[in-house]
N, C-alpha and C. Protein backbone atom coordinates (compact mmCIF):
# COMPACT_ATOMS: atom_id res chain seq x y z
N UNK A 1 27.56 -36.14 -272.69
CA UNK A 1 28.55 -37.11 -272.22
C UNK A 1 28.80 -36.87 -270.74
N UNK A 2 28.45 -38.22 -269.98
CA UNK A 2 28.93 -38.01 -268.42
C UNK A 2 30.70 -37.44 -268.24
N UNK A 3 31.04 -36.96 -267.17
CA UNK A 3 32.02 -37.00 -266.41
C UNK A 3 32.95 -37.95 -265.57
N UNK A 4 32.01 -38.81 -265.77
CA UNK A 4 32.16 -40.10 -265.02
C UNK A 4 33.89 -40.71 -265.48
N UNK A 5 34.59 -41.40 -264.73
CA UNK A 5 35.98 -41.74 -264.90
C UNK A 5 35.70 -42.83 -266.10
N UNK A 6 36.30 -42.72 -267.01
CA UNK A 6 36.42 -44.25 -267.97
C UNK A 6 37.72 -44.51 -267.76
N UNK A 7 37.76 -45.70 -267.78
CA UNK A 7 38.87 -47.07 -267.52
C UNK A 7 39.12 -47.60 -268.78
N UNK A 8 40.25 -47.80 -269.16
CA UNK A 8 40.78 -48.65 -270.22
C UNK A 8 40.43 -50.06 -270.14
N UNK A 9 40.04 -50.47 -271.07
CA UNK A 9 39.64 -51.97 -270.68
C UNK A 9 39.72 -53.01 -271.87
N UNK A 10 40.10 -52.09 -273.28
CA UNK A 10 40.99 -52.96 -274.01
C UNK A 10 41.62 -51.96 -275.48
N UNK A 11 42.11 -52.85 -276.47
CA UNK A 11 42.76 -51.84 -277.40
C UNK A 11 42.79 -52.67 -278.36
N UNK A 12 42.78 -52.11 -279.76
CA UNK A 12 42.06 -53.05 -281.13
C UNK A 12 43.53 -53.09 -281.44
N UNK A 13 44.02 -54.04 -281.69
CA UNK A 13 45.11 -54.78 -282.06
C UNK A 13 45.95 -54.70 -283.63
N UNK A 14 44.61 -54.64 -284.20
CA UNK A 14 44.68 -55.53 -285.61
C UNK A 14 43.49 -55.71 -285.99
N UNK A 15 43.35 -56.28 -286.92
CA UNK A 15 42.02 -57.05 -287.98
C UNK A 15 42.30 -58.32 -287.98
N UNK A 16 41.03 -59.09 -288.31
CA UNK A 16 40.80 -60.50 -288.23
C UNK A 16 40.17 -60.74 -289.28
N UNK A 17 40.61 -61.24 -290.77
CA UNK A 17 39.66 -61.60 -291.88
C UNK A 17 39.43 -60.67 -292.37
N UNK A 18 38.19 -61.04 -293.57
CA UNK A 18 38.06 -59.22 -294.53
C UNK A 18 36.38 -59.00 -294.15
N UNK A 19 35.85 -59.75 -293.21
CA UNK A 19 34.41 -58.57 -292.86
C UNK A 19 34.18 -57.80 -291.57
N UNK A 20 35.33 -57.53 -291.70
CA UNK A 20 35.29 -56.05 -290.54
C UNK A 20 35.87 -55.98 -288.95
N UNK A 21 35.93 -57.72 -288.51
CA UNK A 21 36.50 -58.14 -287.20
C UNK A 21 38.09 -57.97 -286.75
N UNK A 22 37.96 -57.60 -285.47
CA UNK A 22 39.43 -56.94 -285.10
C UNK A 22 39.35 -57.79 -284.06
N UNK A 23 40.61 -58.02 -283.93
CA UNK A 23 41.41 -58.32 -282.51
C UNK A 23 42.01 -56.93 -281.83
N UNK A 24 41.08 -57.67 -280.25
CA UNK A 24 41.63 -56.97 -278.81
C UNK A 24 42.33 -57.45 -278.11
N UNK A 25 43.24 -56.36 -277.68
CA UNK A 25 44.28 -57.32 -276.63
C UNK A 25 43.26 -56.33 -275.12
N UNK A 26 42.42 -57.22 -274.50
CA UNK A 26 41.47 -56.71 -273.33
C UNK A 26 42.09 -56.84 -271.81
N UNK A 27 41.50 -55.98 -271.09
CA UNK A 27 42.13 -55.99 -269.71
C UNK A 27 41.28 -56.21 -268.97
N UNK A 28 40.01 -57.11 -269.23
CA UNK A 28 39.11 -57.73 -268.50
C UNK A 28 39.29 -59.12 -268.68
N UNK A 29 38.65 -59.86 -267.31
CA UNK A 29 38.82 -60.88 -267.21
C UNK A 29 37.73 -61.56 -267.73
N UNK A 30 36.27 -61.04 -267.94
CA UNK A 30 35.48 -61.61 -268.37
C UNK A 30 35.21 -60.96 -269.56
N UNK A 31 35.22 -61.73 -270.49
CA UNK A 31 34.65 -61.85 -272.14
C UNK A 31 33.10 -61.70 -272.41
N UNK A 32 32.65 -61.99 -271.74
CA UNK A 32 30.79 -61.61 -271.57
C UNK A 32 31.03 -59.96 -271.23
N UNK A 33 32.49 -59.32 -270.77
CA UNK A 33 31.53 -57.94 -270.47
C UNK A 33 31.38 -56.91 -271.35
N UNK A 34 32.00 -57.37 -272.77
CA UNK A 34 31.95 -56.22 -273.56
C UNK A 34 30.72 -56.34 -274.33
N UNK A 35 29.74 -56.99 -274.41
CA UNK A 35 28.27 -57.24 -274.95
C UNK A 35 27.37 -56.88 -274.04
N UNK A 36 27.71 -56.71 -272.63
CA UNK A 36 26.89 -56.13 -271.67
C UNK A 36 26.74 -54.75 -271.42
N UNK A 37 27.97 -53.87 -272.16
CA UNK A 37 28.56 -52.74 -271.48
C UNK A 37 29.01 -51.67 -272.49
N UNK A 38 28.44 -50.45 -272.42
CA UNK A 38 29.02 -49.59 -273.37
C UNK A 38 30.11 -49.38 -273.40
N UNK A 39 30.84 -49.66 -274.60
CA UNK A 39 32.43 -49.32 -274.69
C UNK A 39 32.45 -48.06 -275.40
N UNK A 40 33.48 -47.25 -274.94
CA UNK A 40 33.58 -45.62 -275.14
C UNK A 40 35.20 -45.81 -276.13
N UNK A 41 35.66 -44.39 -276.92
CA UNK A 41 36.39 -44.33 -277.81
C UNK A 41 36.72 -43.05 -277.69
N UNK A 42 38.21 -42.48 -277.91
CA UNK A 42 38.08 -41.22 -278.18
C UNK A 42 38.08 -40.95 -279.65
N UNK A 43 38.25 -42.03 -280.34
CA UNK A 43 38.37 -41.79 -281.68
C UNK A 43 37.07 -41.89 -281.96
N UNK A 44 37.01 -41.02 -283.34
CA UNK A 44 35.60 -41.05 -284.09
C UNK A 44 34.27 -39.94 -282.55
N UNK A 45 35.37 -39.22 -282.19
CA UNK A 45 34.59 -38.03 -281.29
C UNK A 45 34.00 -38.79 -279.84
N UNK A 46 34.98 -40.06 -279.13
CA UNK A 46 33.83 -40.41 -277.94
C UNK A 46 33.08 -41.53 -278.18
N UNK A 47 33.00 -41.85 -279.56
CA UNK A 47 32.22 -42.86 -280.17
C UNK A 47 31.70 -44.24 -279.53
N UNK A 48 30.14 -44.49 -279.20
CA UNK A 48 30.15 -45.59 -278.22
C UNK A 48 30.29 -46.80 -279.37
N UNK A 49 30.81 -47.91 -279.21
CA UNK A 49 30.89 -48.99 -279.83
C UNK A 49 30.04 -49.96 -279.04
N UNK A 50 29.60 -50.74 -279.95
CA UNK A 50 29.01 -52.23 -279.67
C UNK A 50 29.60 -53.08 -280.06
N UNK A 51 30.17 -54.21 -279.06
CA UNK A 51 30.80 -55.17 -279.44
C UNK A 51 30.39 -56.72 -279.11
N UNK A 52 30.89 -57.08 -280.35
CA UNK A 52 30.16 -58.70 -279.86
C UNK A 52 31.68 -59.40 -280.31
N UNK A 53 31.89 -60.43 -279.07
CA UNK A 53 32.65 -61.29 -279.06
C UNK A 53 32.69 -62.41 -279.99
N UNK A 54 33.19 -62.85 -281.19
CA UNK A 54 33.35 -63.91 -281.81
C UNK A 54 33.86 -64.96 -281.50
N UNK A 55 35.39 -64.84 -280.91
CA UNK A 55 36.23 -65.90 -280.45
C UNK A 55 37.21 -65.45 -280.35
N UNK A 56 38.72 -66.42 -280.16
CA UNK A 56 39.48 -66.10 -279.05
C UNK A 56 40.62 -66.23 -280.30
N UNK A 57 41.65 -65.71 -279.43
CA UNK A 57 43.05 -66.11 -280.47
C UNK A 57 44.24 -65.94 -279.02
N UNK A 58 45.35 -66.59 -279.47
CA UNK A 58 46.76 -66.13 -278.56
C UNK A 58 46.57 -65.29 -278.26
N UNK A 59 46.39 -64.45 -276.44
CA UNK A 59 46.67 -63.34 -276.31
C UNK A 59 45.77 -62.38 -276.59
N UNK A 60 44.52 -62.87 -276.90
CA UNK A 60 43.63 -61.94 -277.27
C UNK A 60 42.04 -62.48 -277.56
N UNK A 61 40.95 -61.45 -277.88
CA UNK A 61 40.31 -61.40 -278.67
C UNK A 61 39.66 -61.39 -279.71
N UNK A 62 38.67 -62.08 -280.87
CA UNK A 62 38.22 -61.45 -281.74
C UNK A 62 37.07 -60.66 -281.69
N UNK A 63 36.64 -59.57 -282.08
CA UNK A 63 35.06 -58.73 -281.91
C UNK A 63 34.70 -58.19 -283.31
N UNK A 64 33.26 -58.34 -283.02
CA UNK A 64 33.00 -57.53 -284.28
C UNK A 64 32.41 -56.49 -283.80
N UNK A 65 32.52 -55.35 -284.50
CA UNK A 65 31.90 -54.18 -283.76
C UNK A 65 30.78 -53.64 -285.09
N UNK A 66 29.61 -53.33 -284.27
CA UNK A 66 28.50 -52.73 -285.34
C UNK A 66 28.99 -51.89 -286.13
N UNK A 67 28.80 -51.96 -287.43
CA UNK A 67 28.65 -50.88 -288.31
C UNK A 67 30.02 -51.11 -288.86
N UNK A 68 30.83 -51.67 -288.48
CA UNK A 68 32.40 -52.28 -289.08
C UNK A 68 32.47 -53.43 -290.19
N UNK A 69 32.49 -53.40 -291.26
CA UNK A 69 31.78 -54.47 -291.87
C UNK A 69 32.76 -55.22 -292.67
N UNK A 70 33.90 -54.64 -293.06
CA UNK A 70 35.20 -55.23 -293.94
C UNK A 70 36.26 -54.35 -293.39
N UNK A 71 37.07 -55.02 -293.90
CA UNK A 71 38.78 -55.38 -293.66
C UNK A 71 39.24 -53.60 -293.78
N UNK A 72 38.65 -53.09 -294.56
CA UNK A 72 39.41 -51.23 -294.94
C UNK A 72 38.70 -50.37 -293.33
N UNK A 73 37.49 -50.62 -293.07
CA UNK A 73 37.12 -49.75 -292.19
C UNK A 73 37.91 -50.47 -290.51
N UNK A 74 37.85 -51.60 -290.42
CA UNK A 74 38.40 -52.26 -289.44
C UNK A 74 39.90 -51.78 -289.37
N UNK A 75 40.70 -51.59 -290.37
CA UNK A 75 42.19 -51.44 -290.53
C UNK A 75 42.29 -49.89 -289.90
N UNK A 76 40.96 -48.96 -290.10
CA UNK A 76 41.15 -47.42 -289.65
C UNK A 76 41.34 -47.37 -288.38
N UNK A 77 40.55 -48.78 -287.34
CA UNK A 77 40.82 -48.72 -286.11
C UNK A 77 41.54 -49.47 -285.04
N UNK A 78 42.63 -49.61 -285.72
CA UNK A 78 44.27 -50.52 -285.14
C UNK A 78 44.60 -49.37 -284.11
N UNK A 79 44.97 -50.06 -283.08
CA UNK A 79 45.41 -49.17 -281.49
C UNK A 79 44.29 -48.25 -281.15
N UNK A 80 42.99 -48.42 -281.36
CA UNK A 80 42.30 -47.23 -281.11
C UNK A 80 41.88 -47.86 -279.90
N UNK A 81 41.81 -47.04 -278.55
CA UNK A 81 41.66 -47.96 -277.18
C UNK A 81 40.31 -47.57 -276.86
N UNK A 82 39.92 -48.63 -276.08
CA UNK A 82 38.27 -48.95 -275.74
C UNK A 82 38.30 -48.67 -274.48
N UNK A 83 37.21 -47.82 -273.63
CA UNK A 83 37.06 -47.59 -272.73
C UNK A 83 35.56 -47.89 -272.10
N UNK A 84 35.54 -48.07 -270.57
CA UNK A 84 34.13 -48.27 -269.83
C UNK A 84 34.14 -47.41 -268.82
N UNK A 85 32.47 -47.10 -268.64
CA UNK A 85 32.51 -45.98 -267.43
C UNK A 85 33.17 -47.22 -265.96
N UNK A 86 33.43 -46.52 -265.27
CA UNK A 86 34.41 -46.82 -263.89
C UNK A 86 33.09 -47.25 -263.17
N UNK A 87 31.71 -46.99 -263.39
CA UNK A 87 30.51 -47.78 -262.65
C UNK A 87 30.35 -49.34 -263.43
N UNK A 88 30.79 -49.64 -264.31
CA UNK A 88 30.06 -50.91 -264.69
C UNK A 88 31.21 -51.68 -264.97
N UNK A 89 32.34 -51.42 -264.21
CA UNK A 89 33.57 -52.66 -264.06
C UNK A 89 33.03 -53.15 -262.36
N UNK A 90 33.48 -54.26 -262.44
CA UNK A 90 33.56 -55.03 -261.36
C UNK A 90 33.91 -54.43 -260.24
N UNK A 91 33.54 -54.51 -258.62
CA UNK A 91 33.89 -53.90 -257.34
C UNK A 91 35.56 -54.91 -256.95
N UNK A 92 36.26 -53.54 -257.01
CA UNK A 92 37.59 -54.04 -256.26
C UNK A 92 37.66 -54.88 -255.11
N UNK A 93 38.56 -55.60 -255.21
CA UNK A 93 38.87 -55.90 -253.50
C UNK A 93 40.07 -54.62 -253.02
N UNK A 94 40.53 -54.61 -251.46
CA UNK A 94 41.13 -53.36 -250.74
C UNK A 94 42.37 -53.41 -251.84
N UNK A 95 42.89 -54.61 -252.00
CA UNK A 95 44.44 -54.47 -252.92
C UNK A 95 44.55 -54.38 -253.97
N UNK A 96 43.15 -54.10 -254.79
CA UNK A 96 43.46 -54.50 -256.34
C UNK A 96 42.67 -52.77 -256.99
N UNK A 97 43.53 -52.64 -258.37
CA UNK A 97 43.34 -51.45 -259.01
C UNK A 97 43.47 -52.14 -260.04
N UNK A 98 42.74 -51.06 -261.18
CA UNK A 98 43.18 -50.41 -262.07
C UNK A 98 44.06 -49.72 -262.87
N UNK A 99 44.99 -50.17 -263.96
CA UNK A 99 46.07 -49.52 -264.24
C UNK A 99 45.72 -48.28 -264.48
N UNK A 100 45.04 -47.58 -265.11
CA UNK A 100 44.42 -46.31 -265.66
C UNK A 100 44.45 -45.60 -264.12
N UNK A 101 43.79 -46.40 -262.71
CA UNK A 101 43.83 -45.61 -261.66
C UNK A 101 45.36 -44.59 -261.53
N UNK A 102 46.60 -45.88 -261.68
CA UNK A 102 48.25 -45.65 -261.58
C UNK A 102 48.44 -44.23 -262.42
N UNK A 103 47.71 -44.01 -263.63
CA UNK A 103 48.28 -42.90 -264.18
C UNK A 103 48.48 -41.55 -263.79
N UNK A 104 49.17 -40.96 -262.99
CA UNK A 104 49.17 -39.31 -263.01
C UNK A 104 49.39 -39.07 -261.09
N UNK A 105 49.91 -40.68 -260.54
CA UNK A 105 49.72 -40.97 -258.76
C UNK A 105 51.43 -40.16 -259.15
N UNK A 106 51.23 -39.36 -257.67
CA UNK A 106 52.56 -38.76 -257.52
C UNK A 106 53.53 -40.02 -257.26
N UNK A 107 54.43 -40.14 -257.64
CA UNK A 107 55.60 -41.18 -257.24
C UNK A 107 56.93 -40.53 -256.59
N UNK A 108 56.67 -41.48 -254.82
CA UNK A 108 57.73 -41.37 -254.06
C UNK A 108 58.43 -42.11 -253.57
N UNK A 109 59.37 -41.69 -252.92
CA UNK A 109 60.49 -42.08 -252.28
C UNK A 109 60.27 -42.87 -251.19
N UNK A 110 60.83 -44.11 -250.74
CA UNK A 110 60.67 -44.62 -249.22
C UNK A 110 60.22 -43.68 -248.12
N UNK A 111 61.42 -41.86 -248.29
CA UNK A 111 61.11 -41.22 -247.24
C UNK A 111 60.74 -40.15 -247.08
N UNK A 112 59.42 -40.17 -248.50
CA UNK A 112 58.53 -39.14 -249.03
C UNK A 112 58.59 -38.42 -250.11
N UNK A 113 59.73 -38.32 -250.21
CA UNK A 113 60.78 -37.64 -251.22
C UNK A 113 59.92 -37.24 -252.51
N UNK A 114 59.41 -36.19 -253.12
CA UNK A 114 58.93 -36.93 -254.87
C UNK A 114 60.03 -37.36 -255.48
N UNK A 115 59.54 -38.36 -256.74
CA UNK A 115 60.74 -38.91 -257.21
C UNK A 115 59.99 -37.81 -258.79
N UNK A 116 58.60 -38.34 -259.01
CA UNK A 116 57.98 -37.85 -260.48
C UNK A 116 56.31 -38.21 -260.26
N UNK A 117 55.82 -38.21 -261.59
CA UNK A 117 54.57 -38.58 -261.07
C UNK A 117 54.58 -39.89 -262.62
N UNK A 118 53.73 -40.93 -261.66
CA UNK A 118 53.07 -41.99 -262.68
C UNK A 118 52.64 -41.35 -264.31
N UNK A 119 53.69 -41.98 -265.42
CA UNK A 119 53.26 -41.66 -266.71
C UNK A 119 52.34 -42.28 -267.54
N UNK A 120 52.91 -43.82 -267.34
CA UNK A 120 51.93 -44.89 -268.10
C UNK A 120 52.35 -46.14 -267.22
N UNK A 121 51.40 -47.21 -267.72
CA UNK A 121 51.45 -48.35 -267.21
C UNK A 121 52.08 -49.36 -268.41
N UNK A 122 53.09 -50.03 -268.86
CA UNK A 122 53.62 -50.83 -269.86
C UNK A 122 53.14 -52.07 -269.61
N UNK A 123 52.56 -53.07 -270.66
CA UNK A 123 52.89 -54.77 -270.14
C UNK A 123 53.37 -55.03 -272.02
N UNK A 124 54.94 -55.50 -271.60
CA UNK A 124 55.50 -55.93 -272.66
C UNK A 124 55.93 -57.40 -272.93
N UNK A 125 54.83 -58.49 -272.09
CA UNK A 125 54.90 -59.97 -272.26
C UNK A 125 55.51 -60.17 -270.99
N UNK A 126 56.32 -59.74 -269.94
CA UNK A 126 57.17 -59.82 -268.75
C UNK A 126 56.62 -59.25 -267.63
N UNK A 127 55.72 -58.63 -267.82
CA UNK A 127 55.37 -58.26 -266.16
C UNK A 127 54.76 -56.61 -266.91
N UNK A 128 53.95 -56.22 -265.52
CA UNK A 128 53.52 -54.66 -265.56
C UNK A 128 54.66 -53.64 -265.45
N UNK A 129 54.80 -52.63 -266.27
CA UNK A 129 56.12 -51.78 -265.68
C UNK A 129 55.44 -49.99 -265.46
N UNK A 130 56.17 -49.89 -265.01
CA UNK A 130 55.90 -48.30 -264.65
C UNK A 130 56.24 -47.73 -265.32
N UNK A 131 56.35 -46.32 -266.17
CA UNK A 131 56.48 -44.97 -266.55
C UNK A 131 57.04 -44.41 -265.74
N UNK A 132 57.51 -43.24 -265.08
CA UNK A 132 57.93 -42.78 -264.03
C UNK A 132 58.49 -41.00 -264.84
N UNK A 133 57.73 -40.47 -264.97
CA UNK A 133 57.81 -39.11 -265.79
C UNK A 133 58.57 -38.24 -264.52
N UNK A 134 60.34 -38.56 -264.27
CA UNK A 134 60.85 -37.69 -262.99
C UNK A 134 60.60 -35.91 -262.85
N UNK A 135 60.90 -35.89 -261.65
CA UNK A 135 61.34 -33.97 -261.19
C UNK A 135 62.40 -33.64 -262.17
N UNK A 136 63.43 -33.88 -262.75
CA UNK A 136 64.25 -33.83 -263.27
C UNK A 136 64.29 -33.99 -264.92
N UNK A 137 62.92 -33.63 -265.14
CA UNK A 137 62.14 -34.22 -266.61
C UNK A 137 62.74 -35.42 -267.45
N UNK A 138 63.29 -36.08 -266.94
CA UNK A 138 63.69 -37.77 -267.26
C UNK A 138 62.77 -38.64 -267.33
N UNK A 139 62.49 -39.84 -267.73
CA UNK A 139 61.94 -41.08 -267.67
C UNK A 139 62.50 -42.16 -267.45
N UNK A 140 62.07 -42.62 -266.23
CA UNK A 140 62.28 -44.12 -265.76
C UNK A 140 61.43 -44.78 -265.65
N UNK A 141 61.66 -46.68 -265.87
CA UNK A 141 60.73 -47.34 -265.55
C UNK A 141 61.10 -48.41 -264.58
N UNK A 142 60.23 -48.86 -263.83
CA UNK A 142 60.14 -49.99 -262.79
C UNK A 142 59.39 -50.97 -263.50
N UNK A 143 59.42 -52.16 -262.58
CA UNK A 143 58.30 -53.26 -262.22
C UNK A 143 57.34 -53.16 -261.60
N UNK A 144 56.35 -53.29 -261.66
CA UNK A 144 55.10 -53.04 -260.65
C UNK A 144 54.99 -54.23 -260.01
N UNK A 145 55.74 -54.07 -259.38
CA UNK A 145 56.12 -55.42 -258.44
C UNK A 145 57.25 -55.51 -257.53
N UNK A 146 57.43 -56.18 -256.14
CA UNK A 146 58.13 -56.22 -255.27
C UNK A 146 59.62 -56.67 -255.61
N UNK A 147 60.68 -55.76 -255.29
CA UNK A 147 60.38 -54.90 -253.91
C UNK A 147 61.04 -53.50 -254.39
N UNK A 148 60.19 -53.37 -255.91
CA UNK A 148 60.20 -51.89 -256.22
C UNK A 148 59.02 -50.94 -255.82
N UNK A 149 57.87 -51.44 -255.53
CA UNK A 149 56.70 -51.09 -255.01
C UNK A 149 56.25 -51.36 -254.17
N UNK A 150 55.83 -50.12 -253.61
CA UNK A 150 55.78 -50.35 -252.08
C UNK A 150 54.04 -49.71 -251.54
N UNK A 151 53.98 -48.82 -251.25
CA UNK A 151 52.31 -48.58 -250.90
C UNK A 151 51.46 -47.68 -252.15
N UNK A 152 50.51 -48.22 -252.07
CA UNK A 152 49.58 -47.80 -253.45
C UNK A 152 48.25 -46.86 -252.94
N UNK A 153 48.33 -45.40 -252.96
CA UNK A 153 47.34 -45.02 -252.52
C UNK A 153 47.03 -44.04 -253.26
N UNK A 154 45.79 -45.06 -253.69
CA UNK A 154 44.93 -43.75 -254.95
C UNK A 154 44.13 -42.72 -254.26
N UNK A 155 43.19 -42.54 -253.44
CA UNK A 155 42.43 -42.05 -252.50
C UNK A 155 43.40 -40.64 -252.40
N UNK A 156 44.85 -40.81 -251.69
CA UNK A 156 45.17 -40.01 -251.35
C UNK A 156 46.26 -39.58 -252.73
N UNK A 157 46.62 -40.07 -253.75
CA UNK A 157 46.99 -39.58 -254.92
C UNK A 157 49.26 -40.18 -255.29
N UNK A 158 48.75 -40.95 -254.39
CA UNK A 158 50.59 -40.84 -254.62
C UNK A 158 51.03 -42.81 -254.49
N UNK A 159 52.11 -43.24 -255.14
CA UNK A 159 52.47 -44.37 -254.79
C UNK A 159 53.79 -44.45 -254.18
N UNK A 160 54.42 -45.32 -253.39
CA UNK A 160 55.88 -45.55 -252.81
C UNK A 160 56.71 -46.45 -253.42
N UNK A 161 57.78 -46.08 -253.98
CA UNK A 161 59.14 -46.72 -255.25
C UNK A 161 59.66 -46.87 -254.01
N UNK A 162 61.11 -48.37 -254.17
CA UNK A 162 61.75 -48.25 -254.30
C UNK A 162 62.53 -48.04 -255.21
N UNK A 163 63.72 -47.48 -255.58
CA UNK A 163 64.46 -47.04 -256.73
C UNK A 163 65.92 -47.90 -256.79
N UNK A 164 65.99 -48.43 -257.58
CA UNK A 164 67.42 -49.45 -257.80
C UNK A 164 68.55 -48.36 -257.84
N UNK A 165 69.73 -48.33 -257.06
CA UNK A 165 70.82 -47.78 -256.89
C UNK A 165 71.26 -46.96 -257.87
N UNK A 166 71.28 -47.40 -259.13
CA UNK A 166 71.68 -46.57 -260.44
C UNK A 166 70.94 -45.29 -260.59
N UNK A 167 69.79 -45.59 -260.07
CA UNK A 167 68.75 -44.19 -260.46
C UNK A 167 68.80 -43.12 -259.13
């Protein structure tokens, strides 16, 4: 197994019907790329999956994945998240990331300050939110969005909060 960074790029939802098809809720924009592209697992040891796209639903995906064939083995893999090596996603533009990049970026202050470091990335139907695992072993969350966020620099390992008054 490479070393290589894997990226989250979707997560089995659920089941679809009784021969083996699950719904993904995916974090790619194109639907052709999971038939092009080895998808990685930590479940089932790393496990590469093959997936073929069936069709679409609210909010999601349907796939069938090889060797998944009915409704009992499909049900074993609800929330199990799908991953791709970080070479065969699409080339960024300068402003755009990866949520998976956000995980573990020191998080600071307007005036350097640490506040904590990046825990997780949330999307709960309303927008992207932050994790925020504080110095103070607390948890807070933001918006990943203005004008709680301020400079994003993965390269150098850290992002810039603003922090709403209460916190």
């Amino acid at each position: 197994m490479t070393s290589e960074k894997r990226i989250k790029v979707a997560t089995i939802s659920g089941v679809h019907g009784i021969k083996g098809e699950v719904k993904l809720h995916s974090f790619v924009e194109n639907d052709n790329f999971f038939s092009k592209n080895p998808i990685l697992s930590d479940f089932y040891n790393k496990k590469h999956f093959t997936l073929k796209i069936t069709g679409t639903i609210k909010n999601g995906l349907i796939a069938k994945i090889d060797g998944i064939n009915d409704r009992n083995n499909a049900e074993l893999l609800k929330n199990t998240e799908l991953f791709a090596l970080e070479s065969a996603l699409p080339p960024l533009a300068d402003d755009e990331f990866y949520h998976s990049q956000l995980i573990g970026l020191e998080a600071r202050s307007e005036n350097g300050g640490k506040i904590g470091t990046i825990a997780a990335v949330h999307n709960y139907g309303a927008g992207d939110i932050l994790e925020i695992t504080t110095v103070s072993s607390g948890s807070e969350m933001l918006p990943l969005s203005d004008p709680w966020v301020g400079k994003i620099n993965i390269e150098q390992g850290f992002i810039t909060l603003t922090l709403a008054e209460y916190l």
